[in-house]
C-alpha atoms as a PDB file:
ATOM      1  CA  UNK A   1     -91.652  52.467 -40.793  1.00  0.00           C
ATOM      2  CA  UNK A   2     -91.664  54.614 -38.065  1.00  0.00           C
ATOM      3  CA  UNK A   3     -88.328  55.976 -38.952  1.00  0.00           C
ATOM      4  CA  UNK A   4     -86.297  56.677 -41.626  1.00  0.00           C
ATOM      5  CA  UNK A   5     -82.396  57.254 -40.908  1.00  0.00           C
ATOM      6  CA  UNK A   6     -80.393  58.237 -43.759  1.00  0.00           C
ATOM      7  CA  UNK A   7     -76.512  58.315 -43.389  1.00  0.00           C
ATOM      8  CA  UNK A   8     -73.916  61.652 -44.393  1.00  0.00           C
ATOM      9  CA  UNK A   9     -71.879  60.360 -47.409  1.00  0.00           C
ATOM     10  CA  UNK A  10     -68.654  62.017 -48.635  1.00  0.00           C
ATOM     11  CA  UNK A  11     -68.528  59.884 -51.630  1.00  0.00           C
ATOM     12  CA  UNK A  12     -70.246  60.803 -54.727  1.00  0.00           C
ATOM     13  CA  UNK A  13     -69.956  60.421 -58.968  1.00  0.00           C
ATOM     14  CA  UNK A  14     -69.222  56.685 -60.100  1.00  0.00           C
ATOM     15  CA  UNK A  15     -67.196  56.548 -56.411  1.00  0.00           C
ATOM     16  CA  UNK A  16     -70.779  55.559 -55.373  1.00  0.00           C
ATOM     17  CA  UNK A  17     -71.090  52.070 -56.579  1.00  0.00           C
ATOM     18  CA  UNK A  18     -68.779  51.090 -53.720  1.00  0.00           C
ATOM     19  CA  UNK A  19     -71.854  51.744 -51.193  1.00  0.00           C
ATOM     20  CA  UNK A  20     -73.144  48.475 -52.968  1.00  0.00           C
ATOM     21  CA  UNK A  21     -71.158  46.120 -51.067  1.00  0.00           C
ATOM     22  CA  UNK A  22     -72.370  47.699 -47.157  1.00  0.00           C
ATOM     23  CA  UNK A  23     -75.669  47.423 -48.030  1.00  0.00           C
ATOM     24  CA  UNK A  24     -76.499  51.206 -49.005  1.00  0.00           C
ATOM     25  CA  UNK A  25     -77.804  52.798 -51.496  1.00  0.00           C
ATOM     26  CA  UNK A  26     -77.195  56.451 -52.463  1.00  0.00           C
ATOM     27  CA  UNK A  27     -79.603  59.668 -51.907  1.00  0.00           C
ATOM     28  CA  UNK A  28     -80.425  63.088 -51.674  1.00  0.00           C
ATOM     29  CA  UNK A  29     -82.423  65.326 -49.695  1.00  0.00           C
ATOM     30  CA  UNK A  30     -83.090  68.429 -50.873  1.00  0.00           C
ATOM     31  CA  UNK A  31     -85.190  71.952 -49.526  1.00  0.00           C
ATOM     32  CA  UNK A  32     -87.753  74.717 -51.336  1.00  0.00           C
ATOM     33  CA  UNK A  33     -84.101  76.441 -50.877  1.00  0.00           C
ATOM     34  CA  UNK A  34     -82.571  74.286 -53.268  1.00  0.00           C
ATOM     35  CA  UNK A  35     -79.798  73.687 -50.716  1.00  0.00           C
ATOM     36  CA  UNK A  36     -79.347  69.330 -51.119  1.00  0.00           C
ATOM     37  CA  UNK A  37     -77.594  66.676 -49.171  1.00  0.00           C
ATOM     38  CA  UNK A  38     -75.941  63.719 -50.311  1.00  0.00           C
ATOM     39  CA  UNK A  39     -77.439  60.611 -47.484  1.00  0.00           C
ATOM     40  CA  UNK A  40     -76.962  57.080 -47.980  1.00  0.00           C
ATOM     41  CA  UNK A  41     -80.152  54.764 -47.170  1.00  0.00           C
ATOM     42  CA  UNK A  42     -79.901  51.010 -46.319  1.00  0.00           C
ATOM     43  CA  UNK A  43     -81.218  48.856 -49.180  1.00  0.00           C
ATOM     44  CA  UNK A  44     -84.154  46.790 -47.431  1.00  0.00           C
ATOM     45  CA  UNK A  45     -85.306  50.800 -46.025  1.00  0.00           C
ATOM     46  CA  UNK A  46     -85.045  51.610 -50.408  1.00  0.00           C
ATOM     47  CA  UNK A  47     -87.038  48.606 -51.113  1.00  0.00           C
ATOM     48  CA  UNK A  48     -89.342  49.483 -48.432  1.00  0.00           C
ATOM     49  CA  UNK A  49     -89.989  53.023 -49.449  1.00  0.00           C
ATOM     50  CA  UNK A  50     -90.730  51.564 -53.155  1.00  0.00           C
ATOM     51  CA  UNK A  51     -92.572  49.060 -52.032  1.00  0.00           C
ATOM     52  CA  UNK A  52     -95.028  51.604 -50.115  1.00  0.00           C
ATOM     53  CA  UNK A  53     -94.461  55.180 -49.912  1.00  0.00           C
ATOM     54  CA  UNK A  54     -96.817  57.238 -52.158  1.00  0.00           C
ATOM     55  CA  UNK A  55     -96.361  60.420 -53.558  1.00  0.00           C
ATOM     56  CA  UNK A  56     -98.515  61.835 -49.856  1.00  0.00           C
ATOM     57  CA  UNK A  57     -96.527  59.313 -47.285  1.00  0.00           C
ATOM     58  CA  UNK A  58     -94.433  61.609 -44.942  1.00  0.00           C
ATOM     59  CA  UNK A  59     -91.646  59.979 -43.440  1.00  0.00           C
ATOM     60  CA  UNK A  60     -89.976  61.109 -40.093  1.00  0.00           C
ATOM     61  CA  UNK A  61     -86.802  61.138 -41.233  1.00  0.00           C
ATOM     62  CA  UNK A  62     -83.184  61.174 -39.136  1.00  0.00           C
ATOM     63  CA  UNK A  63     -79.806  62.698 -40.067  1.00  0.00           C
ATOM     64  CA  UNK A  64     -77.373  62.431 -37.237  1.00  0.00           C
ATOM     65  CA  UNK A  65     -78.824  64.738 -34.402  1.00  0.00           C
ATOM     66  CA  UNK A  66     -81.265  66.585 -37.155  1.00  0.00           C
ATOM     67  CA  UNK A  67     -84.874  65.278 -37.535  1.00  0.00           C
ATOM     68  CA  UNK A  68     -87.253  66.795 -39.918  1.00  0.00           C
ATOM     69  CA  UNK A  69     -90.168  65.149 -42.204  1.00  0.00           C
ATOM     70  CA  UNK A  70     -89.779  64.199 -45.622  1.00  0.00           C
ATOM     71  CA  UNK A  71     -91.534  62.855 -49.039  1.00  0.00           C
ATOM     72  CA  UNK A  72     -89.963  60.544 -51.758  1.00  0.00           C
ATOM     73  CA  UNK A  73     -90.103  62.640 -54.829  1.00  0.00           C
ATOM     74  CA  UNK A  74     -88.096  59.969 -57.145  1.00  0.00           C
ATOM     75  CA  UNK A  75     -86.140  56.696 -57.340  1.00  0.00           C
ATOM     76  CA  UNK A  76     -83.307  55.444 -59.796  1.00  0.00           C
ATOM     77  CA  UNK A  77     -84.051  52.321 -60.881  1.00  0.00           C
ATOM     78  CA  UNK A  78     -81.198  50.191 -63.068  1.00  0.00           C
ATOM     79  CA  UNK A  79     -83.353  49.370 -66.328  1.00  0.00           C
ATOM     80  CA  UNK A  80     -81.607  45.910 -66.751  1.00  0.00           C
ATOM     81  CA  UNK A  81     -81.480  44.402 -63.096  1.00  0.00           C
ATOM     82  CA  UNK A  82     -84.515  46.439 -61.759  1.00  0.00           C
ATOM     83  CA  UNK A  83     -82.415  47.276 -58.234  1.00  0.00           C
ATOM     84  CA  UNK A  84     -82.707  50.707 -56.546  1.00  0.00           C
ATOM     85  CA  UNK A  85     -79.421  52.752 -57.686  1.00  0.00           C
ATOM     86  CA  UNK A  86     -80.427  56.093 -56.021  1.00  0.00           C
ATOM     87  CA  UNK A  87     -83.462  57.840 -54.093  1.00  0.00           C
ATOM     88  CA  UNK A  88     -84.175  61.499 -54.070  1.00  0.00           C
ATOM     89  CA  UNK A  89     -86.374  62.943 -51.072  1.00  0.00           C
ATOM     90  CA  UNK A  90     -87.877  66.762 -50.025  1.00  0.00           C
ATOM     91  CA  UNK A  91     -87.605  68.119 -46.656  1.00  0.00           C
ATOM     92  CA  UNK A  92     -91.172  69.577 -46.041  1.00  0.00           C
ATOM     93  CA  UNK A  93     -91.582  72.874 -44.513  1.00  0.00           C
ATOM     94  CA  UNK A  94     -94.267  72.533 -41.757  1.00  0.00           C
ATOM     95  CA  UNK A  95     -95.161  76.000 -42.141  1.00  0.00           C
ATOM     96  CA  UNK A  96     -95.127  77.015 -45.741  1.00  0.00           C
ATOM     97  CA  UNK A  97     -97.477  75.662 -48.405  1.00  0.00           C
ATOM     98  CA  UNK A  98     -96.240  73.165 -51.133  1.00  0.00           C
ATOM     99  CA  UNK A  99     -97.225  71.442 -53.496  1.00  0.00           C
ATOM    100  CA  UNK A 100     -98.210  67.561 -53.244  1.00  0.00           C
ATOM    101  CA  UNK A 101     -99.669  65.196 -55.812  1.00  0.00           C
ATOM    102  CA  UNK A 102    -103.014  63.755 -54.451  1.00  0.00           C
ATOM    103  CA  UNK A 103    -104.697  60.555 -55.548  1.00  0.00           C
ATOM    104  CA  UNK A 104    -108.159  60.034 -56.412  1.00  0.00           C
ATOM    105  CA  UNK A 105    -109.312  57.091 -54.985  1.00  0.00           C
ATOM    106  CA  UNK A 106    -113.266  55.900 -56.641  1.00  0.00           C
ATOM    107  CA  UNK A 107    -115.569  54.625 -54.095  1.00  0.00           C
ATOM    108  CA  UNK A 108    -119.285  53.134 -54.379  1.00  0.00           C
ATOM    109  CA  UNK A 109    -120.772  51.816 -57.102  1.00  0.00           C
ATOM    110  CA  UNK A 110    -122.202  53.048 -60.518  1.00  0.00           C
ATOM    111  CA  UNK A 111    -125.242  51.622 -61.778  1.00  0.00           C
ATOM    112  CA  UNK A 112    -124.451  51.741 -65.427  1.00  0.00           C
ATOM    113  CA  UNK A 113    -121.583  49.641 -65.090  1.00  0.00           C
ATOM    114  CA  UNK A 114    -123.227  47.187 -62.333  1.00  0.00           C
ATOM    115  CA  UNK A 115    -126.019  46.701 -65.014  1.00  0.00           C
ATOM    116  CA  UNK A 116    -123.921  46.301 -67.865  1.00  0.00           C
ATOM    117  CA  UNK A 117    -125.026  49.377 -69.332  1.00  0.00           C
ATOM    118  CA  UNK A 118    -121.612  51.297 -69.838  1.00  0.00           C
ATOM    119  CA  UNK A 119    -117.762  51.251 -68.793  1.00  0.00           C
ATOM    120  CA  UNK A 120    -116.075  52.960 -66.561  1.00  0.00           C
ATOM    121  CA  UNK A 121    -112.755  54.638 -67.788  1.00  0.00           C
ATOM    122  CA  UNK A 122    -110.479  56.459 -65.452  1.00  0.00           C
ATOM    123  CA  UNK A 123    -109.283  59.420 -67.095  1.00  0.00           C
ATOM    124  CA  UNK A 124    -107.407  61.309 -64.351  1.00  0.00           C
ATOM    125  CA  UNK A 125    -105.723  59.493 -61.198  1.00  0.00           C
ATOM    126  CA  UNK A 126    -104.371  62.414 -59.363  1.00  0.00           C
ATOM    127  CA  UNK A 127    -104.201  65.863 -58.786  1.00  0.00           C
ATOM    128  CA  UNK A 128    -101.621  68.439 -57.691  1.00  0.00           C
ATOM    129  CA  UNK A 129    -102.892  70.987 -55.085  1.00  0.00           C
ATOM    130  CA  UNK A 130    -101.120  73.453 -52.825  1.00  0.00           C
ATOM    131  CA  UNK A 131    -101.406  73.176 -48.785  1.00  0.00           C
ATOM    132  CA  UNK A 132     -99.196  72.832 -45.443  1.00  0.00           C
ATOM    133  CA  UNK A 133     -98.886  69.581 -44.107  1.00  0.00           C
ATOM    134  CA  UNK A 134    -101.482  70.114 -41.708  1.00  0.00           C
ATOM    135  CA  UNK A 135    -104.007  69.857 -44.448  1.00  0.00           C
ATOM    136  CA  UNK A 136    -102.842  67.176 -46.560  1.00  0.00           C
ATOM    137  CA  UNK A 137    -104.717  64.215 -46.699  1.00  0.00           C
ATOM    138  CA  UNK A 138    -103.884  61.148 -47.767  1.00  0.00           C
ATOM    139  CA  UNK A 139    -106.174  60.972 -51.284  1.00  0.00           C
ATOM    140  CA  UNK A 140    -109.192  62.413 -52.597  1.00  0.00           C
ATOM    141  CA  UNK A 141    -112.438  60.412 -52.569  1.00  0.00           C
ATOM    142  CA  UNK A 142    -114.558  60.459 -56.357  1.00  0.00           C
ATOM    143  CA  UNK A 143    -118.585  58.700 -55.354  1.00  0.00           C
ATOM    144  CA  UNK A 144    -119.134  57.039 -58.807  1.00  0.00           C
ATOM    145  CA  UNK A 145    -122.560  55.974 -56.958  1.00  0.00           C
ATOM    146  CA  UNK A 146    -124.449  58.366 -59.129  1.00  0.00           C
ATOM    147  CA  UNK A 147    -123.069  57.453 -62.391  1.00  0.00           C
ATOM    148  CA  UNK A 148    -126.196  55.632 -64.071  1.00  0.00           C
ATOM    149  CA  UNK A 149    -125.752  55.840 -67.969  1.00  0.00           C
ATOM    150  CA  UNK A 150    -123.173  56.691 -70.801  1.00  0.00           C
ATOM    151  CA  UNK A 151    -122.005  60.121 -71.279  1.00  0.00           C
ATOM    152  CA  UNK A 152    -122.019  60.724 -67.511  1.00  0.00           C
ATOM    153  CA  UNK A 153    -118.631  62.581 -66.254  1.00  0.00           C
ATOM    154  CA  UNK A 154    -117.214  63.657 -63.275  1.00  0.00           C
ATOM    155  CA  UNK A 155    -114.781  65.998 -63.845  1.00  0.00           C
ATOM    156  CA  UNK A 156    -112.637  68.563 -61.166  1.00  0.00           C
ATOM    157  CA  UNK A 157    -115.194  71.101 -60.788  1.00  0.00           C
ATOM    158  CA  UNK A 158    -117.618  69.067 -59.976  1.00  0.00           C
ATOM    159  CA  UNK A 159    -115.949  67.999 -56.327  1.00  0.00           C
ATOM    160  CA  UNK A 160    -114.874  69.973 -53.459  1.00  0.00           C
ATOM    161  CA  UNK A 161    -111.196  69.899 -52.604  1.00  0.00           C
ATOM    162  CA  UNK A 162    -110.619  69.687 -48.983  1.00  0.00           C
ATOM    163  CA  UNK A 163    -110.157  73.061 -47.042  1.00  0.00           C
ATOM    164  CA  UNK A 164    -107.222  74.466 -47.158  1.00  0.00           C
ATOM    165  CA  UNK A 165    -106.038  72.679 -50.513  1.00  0.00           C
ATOM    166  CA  UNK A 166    -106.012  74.726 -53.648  1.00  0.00           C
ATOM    167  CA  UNK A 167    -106.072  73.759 -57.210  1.00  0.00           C
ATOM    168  CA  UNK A 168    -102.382  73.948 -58.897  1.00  0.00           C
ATOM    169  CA  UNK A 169    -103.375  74.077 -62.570  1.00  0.00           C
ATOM    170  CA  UNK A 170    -106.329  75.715 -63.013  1.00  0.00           C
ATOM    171  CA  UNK A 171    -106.416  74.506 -67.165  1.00  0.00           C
ATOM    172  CA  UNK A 172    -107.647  71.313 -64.997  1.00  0.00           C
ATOM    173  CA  UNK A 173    -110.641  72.515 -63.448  1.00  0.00           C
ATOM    174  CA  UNK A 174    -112.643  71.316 -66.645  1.00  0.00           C
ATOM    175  CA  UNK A 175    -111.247  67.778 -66.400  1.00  0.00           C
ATOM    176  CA  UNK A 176    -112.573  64.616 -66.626  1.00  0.00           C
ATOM    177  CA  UNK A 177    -111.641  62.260 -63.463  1.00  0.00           C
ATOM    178  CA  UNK A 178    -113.701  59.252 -64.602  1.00  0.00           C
ATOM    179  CA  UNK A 179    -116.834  59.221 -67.312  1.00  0.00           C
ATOM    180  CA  UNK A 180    -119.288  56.101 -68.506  1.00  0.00           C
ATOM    181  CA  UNK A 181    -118.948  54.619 -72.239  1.00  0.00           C
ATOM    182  CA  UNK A 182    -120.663  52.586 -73.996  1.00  0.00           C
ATOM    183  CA  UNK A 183    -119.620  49.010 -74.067  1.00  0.00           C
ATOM    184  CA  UNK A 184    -118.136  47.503 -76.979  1.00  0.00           C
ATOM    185  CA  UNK A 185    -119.764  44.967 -78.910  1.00  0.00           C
ATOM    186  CA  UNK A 186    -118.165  41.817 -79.717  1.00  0.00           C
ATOM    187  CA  UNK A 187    -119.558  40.341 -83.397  1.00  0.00           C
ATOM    188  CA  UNK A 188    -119.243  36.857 -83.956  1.00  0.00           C
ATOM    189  CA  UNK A 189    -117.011  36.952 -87.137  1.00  0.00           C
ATOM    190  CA  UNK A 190    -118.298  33.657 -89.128  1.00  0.00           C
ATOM    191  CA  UNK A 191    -115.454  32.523 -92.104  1.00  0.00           C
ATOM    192  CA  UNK A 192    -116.605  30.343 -94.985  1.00  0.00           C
ATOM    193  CA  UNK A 193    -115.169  27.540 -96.103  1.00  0.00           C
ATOM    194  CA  UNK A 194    -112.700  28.473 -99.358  1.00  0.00           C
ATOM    195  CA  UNK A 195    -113.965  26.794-102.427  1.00  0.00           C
ATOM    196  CA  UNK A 196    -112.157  23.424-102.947  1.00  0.00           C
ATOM    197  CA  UNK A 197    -111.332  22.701 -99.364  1.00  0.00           C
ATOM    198  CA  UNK A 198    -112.153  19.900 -97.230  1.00  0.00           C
ATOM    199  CA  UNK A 199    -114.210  20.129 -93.916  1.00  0.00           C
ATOM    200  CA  UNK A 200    -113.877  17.596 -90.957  1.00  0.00           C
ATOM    201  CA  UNK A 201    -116.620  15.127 -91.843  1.00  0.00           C
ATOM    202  CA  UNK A 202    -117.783  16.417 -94.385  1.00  0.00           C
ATOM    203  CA  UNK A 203    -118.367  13.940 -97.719  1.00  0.00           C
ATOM    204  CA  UNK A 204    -116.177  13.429-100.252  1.00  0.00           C
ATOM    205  CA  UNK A 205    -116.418  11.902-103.362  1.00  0.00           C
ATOM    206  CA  UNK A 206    -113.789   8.967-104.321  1.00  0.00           C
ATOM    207  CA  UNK A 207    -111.506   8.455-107.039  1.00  0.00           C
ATOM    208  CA  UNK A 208    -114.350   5.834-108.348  1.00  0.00           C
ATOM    209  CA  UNK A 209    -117.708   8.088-107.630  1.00  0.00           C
ATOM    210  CA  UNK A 210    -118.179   6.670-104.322  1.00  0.00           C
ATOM    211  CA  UNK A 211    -118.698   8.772-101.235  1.00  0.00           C
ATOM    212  CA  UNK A 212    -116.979   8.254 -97.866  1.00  0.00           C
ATOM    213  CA  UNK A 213    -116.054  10.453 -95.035  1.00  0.00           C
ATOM    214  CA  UNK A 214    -112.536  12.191 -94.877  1.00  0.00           C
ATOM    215  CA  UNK A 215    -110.902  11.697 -91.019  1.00  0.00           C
ATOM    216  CA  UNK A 216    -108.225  14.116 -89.646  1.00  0.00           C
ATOM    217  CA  UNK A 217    -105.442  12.443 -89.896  1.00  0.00           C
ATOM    218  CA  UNK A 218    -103.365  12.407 -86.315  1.00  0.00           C
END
């Protein structure tokens, strides 16, 4: 999507269920100001932005004759029918810091879990940092290549945020991203027969001493 051109709306409160019927959906852009406007997106742009826009995806985004960049901060979604009923968005200010919400995304291999030796769990998926648009980037790499038993951990202070990005919650800088367990065993759980009951194929013993072989009955 190169482009993403929202509509003025006038109608708001339950008024907004009429926007249904053209095709729109309703939404909101909103400032660090706190100053908001009430927009109107088409539905196949809504399902679009669902469908792909992350929590870094900047949007060049139209209102009239104004043109500024955006980010999706949240969508309404109707519990029951699963359809878009409303999308909020933030106007970024090129020039001030903010705050974004950055991946992790887990690259290379580790050798404990390639040789069966451990699991990988993912403990933390994303981070939230402060930095202007000029320095965002897209996600944050994690090199699992040099995880190569249990009880290894990579945690936030062990990687180096891009320049220009700075850690939000410093309570995090201790935290694991991803770490190696040990794999779980699976016992083979073996249940004897209960006295008294009868076995496929095994022999039984007839009403007159004799012994035959009990089939399953189909």
């Amino acid at each position: 999507m190169e482009k993403l051109n929202l509509q003025k709306r006038e109608i708001t409160g339950k008024k907004v269920k009429h926007l249904k019927k053209d095709g729109l959906v309703p939404a909101v852009v909103y400032n660090s100001k706190g100053d908001s406007t009430n927009v109107s997106v088409t539905k196949s742009d809504a399902d679009w932005l669902y469908r792909n826009a992350t929590s870094t995806t900047i949007l060049d985004t139209v209102i009239g004759k104004e043109e500024y960049k955006t980010l999706v901060k949240e969508f309404g979604i109707n519990s029951k029918t699963g359809i878009i009923t409303h999308v909020s968005l933030f106007q970024i200010d090129e020039n001030a810091p903010m705050v974004f919400t950055i991946p992790f995304t887990l690259v290379g291999i580790s050798p404990a879990v390639k040789n069966n030796l451990g699991v990988l769990v993912n403990v933390l998926d994303s981070i939230d940092v402060k930095c202007q648009l000029s320095k965002l980037q897209a996600d944050i790499e994690i090199d699992i290549s040099g995880l190569e038993h249990t009880g290894q951990t990579i945690n936030v202070s062990d990687i180096k945020l891009p320049e220009g990005m700075t850690l939000i919650n410093e309570d995090l800088r201790n935290a694991a991203i991803v770490t190696i367990t040990e794999a779980q065993k699976v016992e083979e759980v073996v249940v004897a027969p209960v006295e008294g009951e009868v076995v496929e194929g095994e022999a039984v013993e007839g009403a007159e001493g004799e012994t035959t072989t009990e089939t399953p009955k189909e």
